[in-house]
C-alpha atoms as a PDB file:
ATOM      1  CA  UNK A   1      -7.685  25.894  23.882  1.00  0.00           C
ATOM      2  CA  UNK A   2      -6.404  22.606  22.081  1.00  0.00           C
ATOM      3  CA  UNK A   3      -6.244  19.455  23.112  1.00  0.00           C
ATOM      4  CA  UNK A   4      -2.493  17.953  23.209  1.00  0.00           C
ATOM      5  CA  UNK A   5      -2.517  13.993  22.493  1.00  0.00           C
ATOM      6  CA  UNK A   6       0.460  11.972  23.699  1.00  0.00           C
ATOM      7  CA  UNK A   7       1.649   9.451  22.055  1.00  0.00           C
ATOM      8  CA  UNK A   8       3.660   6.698  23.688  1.00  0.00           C
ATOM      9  CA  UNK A   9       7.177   6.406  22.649  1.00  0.00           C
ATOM     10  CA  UNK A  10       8.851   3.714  20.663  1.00  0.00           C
ATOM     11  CA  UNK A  11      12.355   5.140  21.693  1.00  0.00           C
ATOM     12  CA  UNK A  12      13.356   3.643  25.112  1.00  0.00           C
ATOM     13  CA  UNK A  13      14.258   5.582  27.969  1.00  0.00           C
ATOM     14  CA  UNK A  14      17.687   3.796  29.394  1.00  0.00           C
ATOM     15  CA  UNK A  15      16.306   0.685  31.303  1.00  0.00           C
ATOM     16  CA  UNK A  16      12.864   0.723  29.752  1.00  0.00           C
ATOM     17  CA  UNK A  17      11.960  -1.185  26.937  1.00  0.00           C
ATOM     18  CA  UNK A  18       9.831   0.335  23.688  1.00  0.00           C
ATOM     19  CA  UNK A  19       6.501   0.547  24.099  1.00  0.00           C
ATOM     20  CA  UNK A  20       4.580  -1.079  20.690  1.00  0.00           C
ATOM     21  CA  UNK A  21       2.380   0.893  19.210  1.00  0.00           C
ATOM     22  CA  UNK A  22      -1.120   0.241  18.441  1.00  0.00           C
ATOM     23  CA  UNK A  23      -4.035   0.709  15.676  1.00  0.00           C
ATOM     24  CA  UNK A  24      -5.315   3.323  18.756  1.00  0.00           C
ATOM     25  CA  UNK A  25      -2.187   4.810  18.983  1.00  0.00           C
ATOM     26  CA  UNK A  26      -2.749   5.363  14.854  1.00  0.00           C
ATOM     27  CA  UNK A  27      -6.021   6.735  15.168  1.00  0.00           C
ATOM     28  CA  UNK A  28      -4.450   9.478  17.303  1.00  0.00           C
ATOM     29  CA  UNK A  29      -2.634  10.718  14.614  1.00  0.00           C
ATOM     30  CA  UNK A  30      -2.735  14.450  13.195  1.00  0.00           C
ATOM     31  CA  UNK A  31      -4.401  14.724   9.846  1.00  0.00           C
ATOM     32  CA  UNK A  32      -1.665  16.979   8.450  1.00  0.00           C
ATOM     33  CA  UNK A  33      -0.680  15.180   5.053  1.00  0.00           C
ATOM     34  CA  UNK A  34       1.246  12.808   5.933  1.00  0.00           C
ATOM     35  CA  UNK A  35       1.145   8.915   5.503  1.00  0.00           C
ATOM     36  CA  UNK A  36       0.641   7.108   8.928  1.00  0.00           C
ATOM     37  CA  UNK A  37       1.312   3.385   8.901  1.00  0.00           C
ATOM     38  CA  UNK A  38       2.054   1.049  12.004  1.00  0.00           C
ATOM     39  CA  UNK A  39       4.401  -2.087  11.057  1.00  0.00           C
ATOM     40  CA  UNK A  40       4.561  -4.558  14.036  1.00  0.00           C
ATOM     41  CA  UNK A  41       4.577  -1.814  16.550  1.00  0.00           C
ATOM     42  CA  UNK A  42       6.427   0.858  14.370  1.00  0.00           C
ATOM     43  CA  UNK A  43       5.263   3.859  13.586  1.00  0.00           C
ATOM     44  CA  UNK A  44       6.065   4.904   9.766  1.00  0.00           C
ATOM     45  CA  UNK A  45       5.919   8.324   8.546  1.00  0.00           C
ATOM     46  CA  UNK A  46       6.407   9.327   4.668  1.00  0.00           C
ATOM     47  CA  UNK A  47       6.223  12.654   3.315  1.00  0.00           C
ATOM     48  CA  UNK A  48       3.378  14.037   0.781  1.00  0.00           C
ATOM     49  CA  UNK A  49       4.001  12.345  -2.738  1.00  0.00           C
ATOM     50  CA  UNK A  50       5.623  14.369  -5.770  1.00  0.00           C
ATOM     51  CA  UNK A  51       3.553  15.066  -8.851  1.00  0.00           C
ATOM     52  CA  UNK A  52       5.437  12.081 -10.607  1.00  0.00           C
ATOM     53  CA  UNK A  53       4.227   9.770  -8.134  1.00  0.00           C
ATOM     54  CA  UNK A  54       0.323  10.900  -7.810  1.00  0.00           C
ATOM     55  CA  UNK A  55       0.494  10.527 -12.112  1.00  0.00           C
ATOM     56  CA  UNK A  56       1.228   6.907 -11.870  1.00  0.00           C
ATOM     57  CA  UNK A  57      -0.965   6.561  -9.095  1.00  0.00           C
ATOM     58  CA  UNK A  58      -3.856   8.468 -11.110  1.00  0.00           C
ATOM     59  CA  UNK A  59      -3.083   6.451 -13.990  1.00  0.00           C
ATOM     60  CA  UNK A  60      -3.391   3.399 -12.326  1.00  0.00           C
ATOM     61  CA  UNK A  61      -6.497   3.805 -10.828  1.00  0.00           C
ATOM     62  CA  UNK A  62      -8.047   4.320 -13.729  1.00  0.00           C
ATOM     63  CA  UNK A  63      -7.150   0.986 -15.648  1.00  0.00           C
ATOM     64  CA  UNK A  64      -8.463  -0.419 -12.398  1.00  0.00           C
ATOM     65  CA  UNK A  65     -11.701   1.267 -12.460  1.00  0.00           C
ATOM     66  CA  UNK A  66     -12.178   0.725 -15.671  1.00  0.00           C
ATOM     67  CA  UNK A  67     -11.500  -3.239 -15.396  1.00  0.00           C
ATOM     68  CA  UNK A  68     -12.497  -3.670 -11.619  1.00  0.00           C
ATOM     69  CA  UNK A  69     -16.070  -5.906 -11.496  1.00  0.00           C
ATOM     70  CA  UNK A  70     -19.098  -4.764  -9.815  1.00  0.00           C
ATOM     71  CA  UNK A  71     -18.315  -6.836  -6.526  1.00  0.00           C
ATOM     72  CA  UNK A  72     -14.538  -5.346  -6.156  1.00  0.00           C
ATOM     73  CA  UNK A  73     -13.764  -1.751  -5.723  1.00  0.00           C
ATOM     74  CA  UNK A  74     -10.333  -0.075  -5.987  1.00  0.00           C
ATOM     75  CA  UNK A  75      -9.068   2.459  -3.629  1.00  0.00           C
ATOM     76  CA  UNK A  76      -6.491   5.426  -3.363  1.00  0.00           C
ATOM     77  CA  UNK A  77      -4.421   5.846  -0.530  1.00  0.00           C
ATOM     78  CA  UNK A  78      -5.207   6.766   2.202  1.00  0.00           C
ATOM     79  CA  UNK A  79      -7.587   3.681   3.204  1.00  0.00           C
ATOM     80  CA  UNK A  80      -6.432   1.828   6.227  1.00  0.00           C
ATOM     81  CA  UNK A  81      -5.391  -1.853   6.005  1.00  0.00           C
ATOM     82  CA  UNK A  82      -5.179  -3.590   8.706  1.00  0.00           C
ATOM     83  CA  UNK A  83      -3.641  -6.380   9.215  1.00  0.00           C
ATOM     84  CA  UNK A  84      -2.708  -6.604  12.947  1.00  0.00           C
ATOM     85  CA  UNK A  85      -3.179  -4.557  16.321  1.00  0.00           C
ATOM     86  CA  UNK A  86       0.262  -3.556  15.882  1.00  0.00           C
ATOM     87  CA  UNK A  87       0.215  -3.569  11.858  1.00  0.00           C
ATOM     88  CA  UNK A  88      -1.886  -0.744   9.939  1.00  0.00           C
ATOM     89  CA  UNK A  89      -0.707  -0.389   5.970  1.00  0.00           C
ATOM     90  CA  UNK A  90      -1.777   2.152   3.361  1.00  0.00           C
ATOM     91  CA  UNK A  91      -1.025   1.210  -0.158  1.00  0.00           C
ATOM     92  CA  UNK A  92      -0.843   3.644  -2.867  1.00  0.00           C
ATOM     93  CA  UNK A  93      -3.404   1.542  -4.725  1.00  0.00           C
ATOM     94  CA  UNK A  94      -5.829  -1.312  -3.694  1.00  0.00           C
ATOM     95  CA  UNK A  95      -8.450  -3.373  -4.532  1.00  0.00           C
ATOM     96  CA  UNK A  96     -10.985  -5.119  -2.379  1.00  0.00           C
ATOM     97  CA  UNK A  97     -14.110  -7.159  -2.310  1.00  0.00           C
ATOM     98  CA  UNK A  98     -17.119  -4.746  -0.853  1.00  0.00           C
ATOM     99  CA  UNK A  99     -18.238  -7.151   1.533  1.00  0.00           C
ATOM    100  CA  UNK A 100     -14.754  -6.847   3.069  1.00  0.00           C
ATOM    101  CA  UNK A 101     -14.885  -3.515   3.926  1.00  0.00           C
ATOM    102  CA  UNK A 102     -15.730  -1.913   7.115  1.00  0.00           C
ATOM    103  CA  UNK A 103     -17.043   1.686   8.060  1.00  0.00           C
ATOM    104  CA  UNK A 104     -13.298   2.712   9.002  1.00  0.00           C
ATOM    105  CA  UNK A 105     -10.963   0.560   7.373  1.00  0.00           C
ATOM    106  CA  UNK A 106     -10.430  -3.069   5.468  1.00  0.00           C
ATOM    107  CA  UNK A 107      -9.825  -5.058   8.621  1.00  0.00           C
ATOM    108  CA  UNK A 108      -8.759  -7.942   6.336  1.00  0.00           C
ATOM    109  CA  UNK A 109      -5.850  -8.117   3.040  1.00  0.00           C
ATOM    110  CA  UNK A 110      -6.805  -6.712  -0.083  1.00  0.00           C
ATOM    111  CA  UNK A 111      -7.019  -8.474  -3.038  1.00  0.00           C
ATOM    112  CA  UNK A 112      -4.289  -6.418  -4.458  1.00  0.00           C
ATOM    113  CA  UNK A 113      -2.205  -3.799  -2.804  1.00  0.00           C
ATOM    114  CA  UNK A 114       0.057  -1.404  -5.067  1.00  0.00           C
ATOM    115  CA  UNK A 115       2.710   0.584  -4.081  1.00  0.00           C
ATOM    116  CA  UNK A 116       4.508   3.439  -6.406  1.00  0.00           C
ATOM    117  CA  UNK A 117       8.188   4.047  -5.581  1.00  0.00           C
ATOM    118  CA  UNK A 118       9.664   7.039  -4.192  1.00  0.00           C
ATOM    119  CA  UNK A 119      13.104   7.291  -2.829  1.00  0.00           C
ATOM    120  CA  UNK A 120      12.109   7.585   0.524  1.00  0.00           C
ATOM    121  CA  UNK A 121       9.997   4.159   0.614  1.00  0.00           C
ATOM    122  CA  UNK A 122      11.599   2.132  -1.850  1.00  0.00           C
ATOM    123  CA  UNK A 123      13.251  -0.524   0.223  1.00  0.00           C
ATOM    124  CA  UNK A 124      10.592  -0.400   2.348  1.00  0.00           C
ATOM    125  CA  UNK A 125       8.110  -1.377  -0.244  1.00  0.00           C
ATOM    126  CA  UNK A 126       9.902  -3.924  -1.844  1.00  0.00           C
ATOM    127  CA  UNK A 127      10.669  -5.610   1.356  1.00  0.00           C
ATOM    128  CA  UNK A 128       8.798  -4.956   4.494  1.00  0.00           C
ATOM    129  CA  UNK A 129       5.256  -4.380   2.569  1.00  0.00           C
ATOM    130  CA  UNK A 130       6.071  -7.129   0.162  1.00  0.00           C
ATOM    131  CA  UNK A 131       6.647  -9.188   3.250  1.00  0.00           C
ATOM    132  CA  UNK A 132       3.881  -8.039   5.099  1.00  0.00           C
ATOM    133  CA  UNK A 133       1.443  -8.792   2.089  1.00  0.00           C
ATOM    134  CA  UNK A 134       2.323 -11.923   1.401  1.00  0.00           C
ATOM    135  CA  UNK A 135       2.010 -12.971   5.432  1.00  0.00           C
ATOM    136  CA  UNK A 136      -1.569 -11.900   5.448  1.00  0.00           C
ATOM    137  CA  UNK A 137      -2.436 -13.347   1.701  1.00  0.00           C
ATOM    138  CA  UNK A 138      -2.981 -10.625  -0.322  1.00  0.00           C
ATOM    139  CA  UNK A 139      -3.110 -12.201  -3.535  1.00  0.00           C
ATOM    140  CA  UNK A 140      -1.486  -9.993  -6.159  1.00  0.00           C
ATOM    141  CA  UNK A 141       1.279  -6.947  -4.954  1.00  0.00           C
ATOM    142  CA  UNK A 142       2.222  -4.360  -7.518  1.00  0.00           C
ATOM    143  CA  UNK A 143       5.223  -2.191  -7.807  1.00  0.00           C
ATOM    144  CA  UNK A 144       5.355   0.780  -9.722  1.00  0.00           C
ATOM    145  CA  UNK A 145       8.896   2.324 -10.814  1.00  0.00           C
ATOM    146  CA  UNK A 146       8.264   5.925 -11.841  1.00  0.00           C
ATOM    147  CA  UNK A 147      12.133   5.827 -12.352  1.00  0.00           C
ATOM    148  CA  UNK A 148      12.415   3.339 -14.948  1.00  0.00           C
ATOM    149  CA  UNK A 149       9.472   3.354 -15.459  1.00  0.00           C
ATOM    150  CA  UNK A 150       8.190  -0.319 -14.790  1.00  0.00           C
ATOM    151  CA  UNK A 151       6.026  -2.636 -12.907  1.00  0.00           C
ATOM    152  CA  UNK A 152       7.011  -5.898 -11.190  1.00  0.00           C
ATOM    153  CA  UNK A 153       3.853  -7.969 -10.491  1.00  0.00           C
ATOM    154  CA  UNK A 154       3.774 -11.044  -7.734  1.00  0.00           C
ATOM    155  CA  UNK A 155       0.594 -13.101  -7.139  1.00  0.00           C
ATOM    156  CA  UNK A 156       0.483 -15.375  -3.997  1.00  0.00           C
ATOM    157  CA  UNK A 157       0.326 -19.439  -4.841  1.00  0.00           C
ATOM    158  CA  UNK A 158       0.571 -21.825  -2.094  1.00  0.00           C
ATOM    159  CA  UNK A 159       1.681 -19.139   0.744  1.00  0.00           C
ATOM    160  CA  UNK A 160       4.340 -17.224  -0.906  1.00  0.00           C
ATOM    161  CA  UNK A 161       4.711 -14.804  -3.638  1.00  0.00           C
ATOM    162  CA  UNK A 162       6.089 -15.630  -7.234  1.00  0.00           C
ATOM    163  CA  UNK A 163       6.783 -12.934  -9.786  1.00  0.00           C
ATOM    164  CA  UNK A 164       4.289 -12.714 -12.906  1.00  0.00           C
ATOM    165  CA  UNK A 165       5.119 -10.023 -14.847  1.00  0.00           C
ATOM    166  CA  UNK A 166       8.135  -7.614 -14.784  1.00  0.00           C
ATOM    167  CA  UNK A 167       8.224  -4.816 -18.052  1.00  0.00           C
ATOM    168  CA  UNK A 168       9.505  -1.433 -18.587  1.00  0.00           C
ATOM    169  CA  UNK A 169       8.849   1.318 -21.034  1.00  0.00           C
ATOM    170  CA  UNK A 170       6.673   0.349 -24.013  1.00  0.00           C
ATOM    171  CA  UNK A 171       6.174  -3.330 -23.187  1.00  0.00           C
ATOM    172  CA  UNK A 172       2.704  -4.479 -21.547  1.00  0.00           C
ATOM    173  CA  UNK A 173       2.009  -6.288 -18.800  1.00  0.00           C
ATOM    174  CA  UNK A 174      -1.292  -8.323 -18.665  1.00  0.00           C
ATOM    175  CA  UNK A 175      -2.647  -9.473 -15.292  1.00  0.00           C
ATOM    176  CA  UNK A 176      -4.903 -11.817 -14.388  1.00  0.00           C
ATOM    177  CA  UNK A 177      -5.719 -11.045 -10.562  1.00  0.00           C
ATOM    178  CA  UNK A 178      -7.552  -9.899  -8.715  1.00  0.00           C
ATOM    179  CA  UNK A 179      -9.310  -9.866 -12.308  1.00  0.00           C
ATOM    180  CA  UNK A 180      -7.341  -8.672 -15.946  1.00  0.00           C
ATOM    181  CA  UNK A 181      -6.337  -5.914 -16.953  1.00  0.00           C
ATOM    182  CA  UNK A 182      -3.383  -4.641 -19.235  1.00  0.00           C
ATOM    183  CA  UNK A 183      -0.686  -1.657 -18.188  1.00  0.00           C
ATOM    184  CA  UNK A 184       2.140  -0.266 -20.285  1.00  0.00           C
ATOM    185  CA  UNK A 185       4.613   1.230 -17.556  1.00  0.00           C
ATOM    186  CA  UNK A 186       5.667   4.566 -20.033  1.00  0.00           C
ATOM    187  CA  UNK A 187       1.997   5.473 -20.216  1.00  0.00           C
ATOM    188  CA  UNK A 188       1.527   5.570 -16.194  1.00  0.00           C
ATOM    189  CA  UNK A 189       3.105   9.170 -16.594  1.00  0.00           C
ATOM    190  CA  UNK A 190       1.573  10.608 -19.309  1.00  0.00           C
ATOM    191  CA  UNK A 191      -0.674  13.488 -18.735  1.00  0.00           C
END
C-alpha cells in the first residue's frame, strides 16, 4: 500500500480563507514531470517542455559552460531557488556561485536566472519571475523567445532592472554578467 500526501488547499472553502503554501508543502510534491514552483504562497504547475524549448535551453547551457569561471556553475532546471518560505522558483537556466549552494537547493538568488518562453508561461515569466528576480537581486535575468527567436537581457543596478541587450535572428548579443559571453538568438535552435 501507498502512502496518500495531502496537500493543503489554496482554494477557500466559503468562510475560510486560503491557506499559503509552503517550501514543505513543495517538497511534498509528486516527481511526475512536471515543474513545481511556489510564488508567495501559490502553487505553479507547468507542463513538460516541447522539443523547441529544451533546444534553446540545451543551447544555452552550453555557451554558459563553456564561458562560466571555475567559481560559478550553471544549472538546468529543475534546481530549486528559493527565495522565500512561501517563494520556491525554477528557472530554465541559472548560474550560481558554488559557495552558494546548498545540498538541496540555492537558498539564496542566482547570479543569473533564464527563462525560455512557452505559451503557457510567457506572461508569467516576463512579469511575475522578472519581478520576483529583481526583489531578491539576481543580477542579470534572461529571456529566451523560441518564437521570434530572441533574447531580452536585464541586469540589476541600484535595485531595479534595466534592459541591456534585446536582438533577434542573426544579430548577437554580448553580455557582461554574471561574466561574458556572446549568443546569437537563430542559433539557440539549431541542432
Amino acid at each position: 500500500m501507498s502512502a496518500v500526501n495531502t496537500m493543503p488547499t489554496p482554494f477557500p472553502a466559503a468562510g475560510h480563507p486560503a491557506t499559503p503554501l509552503t517550501r514543505a508543502d513543495l517538497d511534498l510534491m509528486p516527481d511526475d514531470g512536471r515543474r513545481y514552483e511556489l510564488i508567495d504562497g501559490n502553487l505553479l504547475v507547468s507542463p513538460a517542455p516541447v522539443p523547441q524549448h529544451q533546444r534553446a535551453v540545451q543551447a544555452v547551457y552550453r555557451l554558459l559552460y563553456a564561458a562560466c569561471p571555475e567559481e560559478m556553475e550553471p544549472f538546468v532546471a529543475p534546481l530549486d531557488v528559493v527565495l522565500g518560505l512561501d517563494t520556491v522558483l525554477q528557472p530554465d537556466l541559472l548560474v550560481t556561485r558554488q559557495e552558494d549552494l546548498s545540498e538541496k537547493d540555492l537558498p539564496v538568488a542566482p547570479l543569473l536566472a533564464v527563462e525560455v518562453l512557452s505559451p503557457s508561461t510567457r506572461r508569467f515569466d516576463l512579469m511575475v519571475k522578472w519581478s520576483r528576480y529583481q526583489d531578491a537581486g539576481c543580477a542579470a535575468y534572461w529571456v529566451v523567445d523560441p518564437d521570434t527567436p530572441s533574447l531580452i537581457a536585464w541586469e540589476l543596478r541600484d535595485g531595479a532592472y534595466v534592459q541591456v541587450a534585446k536582438v533577434t535572428g542573426d544579430e548577437t548579443a554580448r553580455l557582461t554578467r554574471p561574466f561574458e559571453v556572446s549568443i546569437v538568438p537563430a542559433n539557440l535552435f539549431c541542432r
